[in-house]
Each structure stands twice: as C-alpha cells, then as structure tokens.
PDB file of N, CA and C in Angstrom:
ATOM      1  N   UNK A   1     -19.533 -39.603  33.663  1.00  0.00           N
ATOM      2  CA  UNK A   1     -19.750 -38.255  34.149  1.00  0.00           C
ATOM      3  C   UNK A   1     -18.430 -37.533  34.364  1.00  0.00           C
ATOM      4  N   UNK A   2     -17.576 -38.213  34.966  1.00  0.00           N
ATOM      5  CA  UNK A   2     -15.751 -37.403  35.176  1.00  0.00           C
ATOM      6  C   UNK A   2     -15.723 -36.605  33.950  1.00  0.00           C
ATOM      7  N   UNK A   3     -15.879 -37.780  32.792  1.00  0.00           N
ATOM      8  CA  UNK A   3     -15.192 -36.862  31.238  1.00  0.00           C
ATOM      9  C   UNK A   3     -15.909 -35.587  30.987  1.00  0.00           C
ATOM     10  N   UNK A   4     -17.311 -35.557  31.739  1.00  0.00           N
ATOM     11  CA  UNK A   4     -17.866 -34.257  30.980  1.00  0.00           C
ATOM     12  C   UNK A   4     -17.886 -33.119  32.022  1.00  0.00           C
ATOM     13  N   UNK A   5     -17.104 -33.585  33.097  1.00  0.00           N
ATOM     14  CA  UNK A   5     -17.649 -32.775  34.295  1.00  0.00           C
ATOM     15  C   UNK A   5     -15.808 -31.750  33.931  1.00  0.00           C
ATOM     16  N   UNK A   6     -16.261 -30.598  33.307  1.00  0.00           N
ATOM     17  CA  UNK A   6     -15.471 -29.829  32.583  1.00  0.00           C
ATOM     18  C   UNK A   6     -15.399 -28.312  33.135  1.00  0.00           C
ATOM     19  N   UNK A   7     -14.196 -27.286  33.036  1.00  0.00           N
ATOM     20  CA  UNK A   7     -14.160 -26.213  33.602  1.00  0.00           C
ATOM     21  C   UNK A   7     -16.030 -25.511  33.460  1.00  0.00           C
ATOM     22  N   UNK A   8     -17.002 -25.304  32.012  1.00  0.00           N
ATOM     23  CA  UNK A   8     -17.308 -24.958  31.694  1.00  0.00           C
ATOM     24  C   UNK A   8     -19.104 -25.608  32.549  1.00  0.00           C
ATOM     25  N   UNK A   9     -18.695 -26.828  32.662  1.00  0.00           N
ATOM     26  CA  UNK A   9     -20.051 -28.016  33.256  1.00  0.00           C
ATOM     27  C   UNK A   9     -20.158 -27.410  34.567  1.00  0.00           C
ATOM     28  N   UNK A  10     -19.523 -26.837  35.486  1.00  0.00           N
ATOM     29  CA  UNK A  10     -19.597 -26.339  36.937  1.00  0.00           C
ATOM     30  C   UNK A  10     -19.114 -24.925  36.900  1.00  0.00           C
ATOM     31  N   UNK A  11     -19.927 -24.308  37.638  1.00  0.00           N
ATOM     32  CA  UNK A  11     -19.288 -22.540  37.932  1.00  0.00           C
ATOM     33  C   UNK A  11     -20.052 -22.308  39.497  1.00  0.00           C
ATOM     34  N   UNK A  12     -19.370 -21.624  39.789  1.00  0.00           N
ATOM     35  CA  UNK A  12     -19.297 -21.569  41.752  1.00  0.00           C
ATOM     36  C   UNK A  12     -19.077 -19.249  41.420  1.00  0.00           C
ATOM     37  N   UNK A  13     -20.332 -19.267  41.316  1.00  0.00           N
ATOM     38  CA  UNK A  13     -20.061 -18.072  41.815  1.00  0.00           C
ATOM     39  C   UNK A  13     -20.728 -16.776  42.883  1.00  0.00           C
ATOM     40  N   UNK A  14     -19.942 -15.766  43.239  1.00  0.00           N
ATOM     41  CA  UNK A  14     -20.101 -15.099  44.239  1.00  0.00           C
ATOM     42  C   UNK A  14     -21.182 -13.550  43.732  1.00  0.00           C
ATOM     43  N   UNK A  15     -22.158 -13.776  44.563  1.00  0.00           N
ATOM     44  CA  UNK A  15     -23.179 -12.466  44.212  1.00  0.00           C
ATOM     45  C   UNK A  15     -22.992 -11.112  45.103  1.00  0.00           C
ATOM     46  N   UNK A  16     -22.164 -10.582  44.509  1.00  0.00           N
ATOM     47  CA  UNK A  16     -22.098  -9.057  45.045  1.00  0.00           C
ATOM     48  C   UNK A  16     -22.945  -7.854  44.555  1.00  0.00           C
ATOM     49  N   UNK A  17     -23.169  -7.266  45.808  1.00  0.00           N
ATOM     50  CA  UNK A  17     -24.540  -6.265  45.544  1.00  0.00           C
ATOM     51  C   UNK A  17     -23.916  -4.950  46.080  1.00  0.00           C
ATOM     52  N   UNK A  18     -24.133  -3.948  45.277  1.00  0.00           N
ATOM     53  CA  UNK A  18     -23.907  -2.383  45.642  1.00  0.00           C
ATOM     54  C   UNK A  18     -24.581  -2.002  45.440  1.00  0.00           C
ATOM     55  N   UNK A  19     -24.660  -0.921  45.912  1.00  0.00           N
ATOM     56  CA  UNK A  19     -25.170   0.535  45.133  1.00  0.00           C
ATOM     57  C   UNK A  19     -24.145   1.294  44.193  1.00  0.00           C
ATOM     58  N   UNK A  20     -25.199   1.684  43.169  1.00  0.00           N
ATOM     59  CA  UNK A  20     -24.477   2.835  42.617  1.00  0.00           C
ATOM     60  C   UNK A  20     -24.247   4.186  42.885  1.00  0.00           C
ATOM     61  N   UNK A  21     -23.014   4.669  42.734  1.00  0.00           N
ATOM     62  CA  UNK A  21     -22.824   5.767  42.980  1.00  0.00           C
ATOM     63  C   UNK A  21     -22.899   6.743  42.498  1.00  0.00           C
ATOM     64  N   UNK A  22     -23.907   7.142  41.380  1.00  0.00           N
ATOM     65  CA  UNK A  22     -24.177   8.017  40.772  1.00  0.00           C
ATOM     66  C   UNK A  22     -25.710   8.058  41.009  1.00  0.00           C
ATOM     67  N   UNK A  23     -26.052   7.183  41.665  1.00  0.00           N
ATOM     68  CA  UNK A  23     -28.043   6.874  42.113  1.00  0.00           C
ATOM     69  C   UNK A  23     -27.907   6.500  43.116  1.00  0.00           C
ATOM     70  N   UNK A  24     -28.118   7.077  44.426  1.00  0.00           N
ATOM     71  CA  UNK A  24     -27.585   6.511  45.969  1.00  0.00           C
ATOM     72  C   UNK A  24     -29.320   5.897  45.754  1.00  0.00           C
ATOM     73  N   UNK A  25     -29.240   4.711  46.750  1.00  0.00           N
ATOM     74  CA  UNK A  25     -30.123   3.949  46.924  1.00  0.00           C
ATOM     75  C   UNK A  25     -30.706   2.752  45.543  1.00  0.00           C
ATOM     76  N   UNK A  26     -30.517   3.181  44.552  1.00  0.00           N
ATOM     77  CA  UNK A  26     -30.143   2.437  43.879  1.00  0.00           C
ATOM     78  C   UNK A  26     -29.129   0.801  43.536  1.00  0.00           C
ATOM     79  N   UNK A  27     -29.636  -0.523  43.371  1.00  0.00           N
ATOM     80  CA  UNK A  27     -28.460  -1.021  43.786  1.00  0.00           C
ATOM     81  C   UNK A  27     -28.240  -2.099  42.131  1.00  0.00           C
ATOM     82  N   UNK A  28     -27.000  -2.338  42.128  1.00  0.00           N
ATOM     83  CA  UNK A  28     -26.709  -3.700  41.040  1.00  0.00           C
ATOM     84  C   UNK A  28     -26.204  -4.816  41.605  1.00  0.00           C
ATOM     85  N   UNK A  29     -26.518  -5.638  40.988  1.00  0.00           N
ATOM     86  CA  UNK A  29     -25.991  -7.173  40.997  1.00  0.00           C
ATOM     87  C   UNK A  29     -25.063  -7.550  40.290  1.00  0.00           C
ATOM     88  N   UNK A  30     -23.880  -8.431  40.756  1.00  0.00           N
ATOM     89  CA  UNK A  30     -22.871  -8.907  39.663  1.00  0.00           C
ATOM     90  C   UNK A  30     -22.798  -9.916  40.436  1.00  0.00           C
ATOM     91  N   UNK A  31     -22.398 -11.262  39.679  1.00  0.00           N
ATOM     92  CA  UNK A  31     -21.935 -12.111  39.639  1.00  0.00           C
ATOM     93  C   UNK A  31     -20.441 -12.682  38.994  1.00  0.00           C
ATOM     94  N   UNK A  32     -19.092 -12.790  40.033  1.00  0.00           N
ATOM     95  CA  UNK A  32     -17.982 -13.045  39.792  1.00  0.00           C
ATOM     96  C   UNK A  32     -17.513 -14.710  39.940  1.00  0.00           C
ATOM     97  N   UNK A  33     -17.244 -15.361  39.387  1.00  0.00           N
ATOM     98  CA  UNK A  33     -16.700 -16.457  39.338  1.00  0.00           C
ATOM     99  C   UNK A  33     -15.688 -16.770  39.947  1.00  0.00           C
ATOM    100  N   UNK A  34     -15.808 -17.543  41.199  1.00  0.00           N
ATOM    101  CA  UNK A  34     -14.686 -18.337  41.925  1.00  0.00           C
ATOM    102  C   UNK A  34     -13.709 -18.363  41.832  1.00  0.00           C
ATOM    103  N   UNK A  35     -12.214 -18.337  41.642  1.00  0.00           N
ATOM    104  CA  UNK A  35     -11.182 -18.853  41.245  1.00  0.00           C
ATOM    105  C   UNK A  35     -11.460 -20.195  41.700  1.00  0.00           C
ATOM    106  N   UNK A  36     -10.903 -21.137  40.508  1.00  0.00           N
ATOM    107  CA  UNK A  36     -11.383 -22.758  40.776  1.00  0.00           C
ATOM    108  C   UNK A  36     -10.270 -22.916  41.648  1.00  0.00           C
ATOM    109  N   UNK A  37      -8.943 -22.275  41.869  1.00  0.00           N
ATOM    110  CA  UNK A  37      -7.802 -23.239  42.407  1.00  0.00           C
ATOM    111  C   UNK A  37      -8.571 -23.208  44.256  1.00  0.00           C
ATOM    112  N   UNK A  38      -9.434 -22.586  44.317  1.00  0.00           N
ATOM    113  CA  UNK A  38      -9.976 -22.141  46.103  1.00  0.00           C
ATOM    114  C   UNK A  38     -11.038 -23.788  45.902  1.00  0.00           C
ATOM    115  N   UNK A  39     -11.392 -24.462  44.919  1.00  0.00           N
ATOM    116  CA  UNK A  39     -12.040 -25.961  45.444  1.00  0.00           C
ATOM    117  C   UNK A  39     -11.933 -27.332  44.449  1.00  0.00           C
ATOM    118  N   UNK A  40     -12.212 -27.844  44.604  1.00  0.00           N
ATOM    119  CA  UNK A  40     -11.595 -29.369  43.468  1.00  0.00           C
ATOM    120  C   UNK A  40     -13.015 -29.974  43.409  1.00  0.00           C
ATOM    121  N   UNK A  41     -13.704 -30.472  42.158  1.00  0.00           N
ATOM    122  CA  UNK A  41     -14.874 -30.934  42.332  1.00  0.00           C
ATOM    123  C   UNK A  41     -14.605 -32.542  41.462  1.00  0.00           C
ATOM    124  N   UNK A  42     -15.214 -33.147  42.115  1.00  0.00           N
ATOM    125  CA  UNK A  42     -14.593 -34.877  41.262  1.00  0.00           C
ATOM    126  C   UNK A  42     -15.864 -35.438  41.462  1.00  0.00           C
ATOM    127  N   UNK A  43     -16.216 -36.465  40.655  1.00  0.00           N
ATOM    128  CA  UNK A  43     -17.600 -37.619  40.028  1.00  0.00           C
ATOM    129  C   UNK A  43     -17.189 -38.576  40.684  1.00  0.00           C
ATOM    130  N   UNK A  44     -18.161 -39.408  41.163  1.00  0.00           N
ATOM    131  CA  UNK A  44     -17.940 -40.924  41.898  1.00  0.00           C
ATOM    132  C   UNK A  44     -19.065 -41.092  41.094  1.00  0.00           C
ATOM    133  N   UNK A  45     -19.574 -41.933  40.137  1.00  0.00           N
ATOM    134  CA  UNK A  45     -21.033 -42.545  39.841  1.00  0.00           C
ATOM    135  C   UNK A  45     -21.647 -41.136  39.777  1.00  0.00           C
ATOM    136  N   UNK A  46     -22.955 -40.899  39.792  1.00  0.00           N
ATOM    137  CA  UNK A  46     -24.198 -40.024  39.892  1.00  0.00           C
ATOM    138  C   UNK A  46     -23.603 -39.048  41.120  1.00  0.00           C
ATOM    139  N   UNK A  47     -22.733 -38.848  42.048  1.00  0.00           N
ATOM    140  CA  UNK A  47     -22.098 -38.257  43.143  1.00  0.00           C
ATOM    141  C   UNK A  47     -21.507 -37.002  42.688  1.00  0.00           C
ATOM    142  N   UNK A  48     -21.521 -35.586  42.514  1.00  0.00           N
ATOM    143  CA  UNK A  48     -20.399 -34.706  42.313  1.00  0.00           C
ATOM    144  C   UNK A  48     -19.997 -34.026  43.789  1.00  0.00           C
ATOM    145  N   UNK A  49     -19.183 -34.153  43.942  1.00  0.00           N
ATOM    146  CA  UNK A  49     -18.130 -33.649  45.331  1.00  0.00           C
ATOM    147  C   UNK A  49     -17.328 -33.004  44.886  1.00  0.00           C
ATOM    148  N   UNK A  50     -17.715 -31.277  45.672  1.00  0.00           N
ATOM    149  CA  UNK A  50     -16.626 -30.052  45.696  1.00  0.00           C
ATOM    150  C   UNK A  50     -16.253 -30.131  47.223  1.00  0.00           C
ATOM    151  N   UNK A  51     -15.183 -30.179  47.063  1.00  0.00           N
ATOM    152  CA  UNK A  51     -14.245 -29.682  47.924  1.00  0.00           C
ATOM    153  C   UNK A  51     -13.602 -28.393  48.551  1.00  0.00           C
ATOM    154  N   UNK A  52     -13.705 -27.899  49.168  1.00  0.00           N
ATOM    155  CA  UNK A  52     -12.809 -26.027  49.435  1.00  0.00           C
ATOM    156  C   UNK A  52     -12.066 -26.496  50.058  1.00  0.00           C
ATOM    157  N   UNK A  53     -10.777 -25.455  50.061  1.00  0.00           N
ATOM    158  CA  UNK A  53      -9.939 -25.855  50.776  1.00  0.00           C
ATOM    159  C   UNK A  53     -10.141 -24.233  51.594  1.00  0.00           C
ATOM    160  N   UNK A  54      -8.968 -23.989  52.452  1.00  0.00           N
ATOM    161  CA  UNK A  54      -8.484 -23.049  53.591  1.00  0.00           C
ATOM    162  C   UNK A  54      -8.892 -21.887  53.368  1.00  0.00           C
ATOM    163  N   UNK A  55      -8.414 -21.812  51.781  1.00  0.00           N
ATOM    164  CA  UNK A  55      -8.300 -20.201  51.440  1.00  0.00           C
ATOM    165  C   UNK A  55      -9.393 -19.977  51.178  1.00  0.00           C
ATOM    166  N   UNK A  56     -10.590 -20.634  50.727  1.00  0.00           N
ATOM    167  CA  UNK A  56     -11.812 -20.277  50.316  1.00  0.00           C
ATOM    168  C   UNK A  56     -12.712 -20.034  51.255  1.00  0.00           C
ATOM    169  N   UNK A  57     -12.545 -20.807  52.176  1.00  0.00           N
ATOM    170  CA  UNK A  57     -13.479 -20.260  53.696  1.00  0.00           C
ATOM    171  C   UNK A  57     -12.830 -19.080  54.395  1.00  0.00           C
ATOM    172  N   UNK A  58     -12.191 -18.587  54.470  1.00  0.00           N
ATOM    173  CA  UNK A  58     -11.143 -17.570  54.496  1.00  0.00           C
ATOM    174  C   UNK A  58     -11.619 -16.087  53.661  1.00  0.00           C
ATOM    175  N   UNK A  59     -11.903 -16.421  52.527  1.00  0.00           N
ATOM    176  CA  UNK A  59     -11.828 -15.572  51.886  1.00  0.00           C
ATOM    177  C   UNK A  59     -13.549 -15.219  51.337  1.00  0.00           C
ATOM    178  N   UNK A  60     -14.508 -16.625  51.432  1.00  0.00           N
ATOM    179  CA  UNK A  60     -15.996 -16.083  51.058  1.00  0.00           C
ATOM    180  C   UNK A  60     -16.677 -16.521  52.240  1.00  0.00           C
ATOM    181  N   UNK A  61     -16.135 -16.558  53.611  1.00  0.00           N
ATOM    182  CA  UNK A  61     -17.209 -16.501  54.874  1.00  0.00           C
ATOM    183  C   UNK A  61     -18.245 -15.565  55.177  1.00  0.00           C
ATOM    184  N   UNK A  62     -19.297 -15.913  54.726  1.00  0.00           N
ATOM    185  CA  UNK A  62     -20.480 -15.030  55.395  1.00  0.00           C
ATOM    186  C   UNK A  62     -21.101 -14.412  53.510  1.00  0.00           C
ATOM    187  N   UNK A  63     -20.264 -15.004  52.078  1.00  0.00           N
ATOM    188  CA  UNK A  63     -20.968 -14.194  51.208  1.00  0.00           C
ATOM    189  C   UNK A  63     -21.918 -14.960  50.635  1.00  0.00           C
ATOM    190  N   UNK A  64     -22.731 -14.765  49.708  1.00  0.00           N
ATOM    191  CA  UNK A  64     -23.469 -15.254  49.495  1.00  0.00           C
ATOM    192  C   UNK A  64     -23.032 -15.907  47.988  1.00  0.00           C
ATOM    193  N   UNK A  65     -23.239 -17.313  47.966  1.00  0.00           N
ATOM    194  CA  UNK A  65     -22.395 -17.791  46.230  1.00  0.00           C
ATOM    195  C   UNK A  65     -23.844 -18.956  46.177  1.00  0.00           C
ATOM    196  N   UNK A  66     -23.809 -18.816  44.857  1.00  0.00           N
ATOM    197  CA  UNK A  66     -24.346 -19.915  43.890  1.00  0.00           C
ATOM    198  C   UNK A  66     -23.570 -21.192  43.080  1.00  0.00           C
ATOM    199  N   UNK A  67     -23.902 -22.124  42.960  1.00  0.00           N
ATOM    200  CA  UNK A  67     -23.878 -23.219  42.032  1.00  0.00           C
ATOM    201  C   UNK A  67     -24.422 -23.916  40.703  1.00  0.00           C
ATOM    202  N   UNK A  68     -23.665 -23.496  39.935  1.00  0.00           N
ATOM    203  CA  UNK A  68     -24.431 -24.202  38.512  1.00  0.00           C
ATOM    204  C   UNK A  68     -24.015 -25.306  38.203  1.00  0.00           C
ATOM    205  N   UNK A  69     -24.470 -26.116  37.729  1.00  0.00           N
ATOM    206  CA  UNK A  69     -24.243 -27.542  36.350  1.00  0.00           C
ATOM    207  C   UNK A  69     -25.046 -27.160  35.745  1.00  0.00           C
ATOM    208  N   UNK A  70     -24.347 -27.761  34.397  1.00  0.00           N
ATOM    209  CA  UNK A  70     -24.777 -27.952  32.984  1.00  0.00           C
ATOM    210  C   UNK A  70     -23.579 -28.695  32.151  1.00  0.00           C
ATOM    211  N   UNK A  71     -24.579 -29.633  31.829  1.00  0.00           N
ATOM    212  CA  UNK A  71     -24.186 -30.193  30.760  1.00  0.00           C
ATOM    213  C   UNK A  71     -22.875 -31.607  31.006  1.00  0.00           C
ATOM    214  N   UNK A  72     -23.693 -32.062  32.341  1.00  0.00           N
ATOM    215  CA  UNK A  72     -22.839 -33.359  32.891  1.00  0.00           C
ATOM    216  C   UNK A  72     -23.702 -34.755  32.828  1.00  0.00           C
ATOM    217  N   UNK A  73     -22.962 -35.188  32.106  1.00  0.00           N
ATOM    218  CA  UNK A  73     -23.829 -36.744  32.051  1.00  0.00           C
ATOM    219  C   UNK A  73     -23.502 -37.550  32.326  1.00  0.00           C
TER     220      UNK A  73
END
C-alpha cells in the first residue's frame, strides 16, 4: 500500500461556499486542495495515518474539508 499511496491516491480538500456577486443570495461551491506540506500521510499494513501539523490547525479551524482515496492497494 506505501508504493501506491501517491500525491494523486489522497486529496484533503477545503469546501468554500459564497455567494455570488452578481446574484445576491445565490451561492457556489468550490473545492480547493490542501497544500500537502500542512500534513504527512504514511501506510502501516491496511492503516493510512495523516498527520497535521501546527500550521494546518491554524489555518483550517472551524472549515469544513473532505477526504478522498483512490486507487490504494
């Protein structure tokens, strides 16, 4: 699992919601991708463990983020 567990096999990202400003009340969704250097994710057996460090609790306290895999075996 280490070998496949690849930039592309994990994405950690953050869901930000506005409105638009050309349609008040109106709103969009985007989804921005983590900077990886904010957590370290490593395989023990069937185990995947992410890690954050300082700056990441710091910087996404209180937002709302998702987690994907694909394609780890």
């Amino acid at each position: 699992a280490a070998e496949s567990l690849v930039d592309t096999s994990f994405r950690l990202l953050e869901r930000i919601i506005d409105e638009r400003i050309a349609q008040p009340g109106v709103m969009d969704t985007t989804y921005v991708k983590v900077a990886s250097a904010n957590y370290l994710t490593q395989v023990d057996g069937n185990v995947v463990t992410v890690d954050f460090d300082a700056d990441f609790t710091n910087t996404y306290a209180g937002a709302e983020l998702y987690v994907a895999f694909s394609g780890i075996t």
